[in-house]
Protein backbone atom coordinates (compact mmCIF):
# COMPACT_ATOMS: atom_id res chain seq x y z
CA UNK A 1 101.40 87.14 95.18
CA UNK A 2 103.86 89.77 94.26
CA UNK A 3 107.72 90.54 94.29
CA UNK A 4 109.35 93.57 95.64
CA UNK A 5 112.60 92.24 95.19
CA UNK A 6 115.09 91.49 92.25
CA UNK A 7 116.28 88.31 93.02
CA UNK A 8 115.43 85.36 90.96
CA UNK A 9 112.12 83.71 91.16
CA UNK A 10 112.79 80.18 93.24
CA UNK A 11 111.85 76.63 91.79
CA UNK A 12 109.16 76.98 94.84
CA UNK A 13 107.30 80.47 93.95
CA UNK A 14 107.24 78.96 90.47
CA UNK A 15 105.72 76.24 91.27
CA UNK A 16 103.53 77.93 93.84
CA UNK A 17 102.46 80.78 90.80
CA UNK A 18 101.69 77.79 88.40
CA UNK A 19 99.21 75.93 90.87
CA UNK A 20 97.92 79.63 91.50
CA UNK A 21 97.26 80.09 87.52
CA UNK A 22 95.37 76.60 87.09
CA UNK A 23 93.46 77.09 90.06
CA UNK A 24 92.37 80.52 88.72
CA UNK A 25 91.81 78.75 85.31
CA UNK A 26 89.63 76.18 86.94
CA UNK A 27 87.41 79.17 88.45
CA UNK A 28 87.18 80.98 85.18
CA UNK A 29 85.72 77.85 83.24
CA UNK A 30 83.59 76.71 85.98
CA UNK A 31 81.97 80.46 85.93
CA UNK A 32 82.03 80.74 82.28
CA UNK A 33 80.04 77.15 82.24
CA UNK A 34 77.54 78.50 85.21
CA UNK A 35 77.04 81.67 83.43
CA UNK A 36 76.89 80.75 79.55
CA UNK A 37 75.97 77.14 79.94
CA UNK A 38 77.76 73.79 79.24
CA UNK A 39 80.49 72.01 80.42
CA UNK A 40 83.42 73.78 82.17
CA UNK A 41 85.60 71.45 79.73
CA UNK A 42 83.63 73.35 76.84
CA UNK A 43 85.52 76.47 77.96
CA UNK A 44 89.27 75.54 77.47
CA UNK A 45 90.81 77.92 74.86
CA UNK A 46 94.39 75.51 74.80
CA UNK A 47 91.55 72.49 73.56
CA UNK A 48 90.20 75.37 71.02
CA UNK A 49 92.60 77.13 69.48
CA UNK A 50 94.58 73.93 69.08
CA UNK A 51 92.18 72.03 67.33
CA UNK A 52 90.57 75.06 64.85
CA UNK A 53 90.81 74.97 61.12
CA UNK A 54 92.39 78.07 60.31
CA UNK A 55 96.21 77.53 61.36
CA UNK A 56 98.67 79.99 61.00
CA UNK A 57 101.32 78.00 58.19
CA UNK A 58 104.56 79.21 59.63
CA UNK A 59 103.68 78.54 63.30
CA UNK A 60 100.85 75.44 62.94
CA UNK A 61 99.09 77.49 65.58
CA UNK A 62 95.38 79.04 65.69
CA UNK A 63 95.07 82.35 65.21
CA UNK A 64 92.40 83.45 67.15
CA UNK A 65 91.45 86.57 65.00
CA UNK A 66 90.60 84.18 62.07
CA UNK A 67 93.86 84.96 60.66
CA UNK A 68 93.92 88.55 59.90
């Protein structure tokens, strides 16, 4: 899926790019589970980083480098 031109994206390509990212999501942690073992479910970073410890203060967001 790519753009050649410089018009606005439509509500429609959006849509269509979104469904194209979660499918591709899907894959990854299905392949990630096959590969490393587990649940695909084990392998979703948005259920990670939101639930780790070490929370950046300003933001209330993981920082996936541990903070550094």
């Amino acid at each position: 899926m790519s753009r050649d031109d410089r018009q606005p994206i439509s509500d429609t390509e959006l849509a269509a790019a979104s469904d194209a990212i979660q499918e591709l999501r899907e894959e990854v942690r299905d392949d990630l589970a096959a590969d490393l073992g587990g649940e695909p479910d084990d392998y979703r970073a948005d259920r990670f980083f939101s639930s780790a410890d070490d929370a950046d203060d300003e933001t209330g967001e993981a920082l996936p480098d541990g903070g550094e």
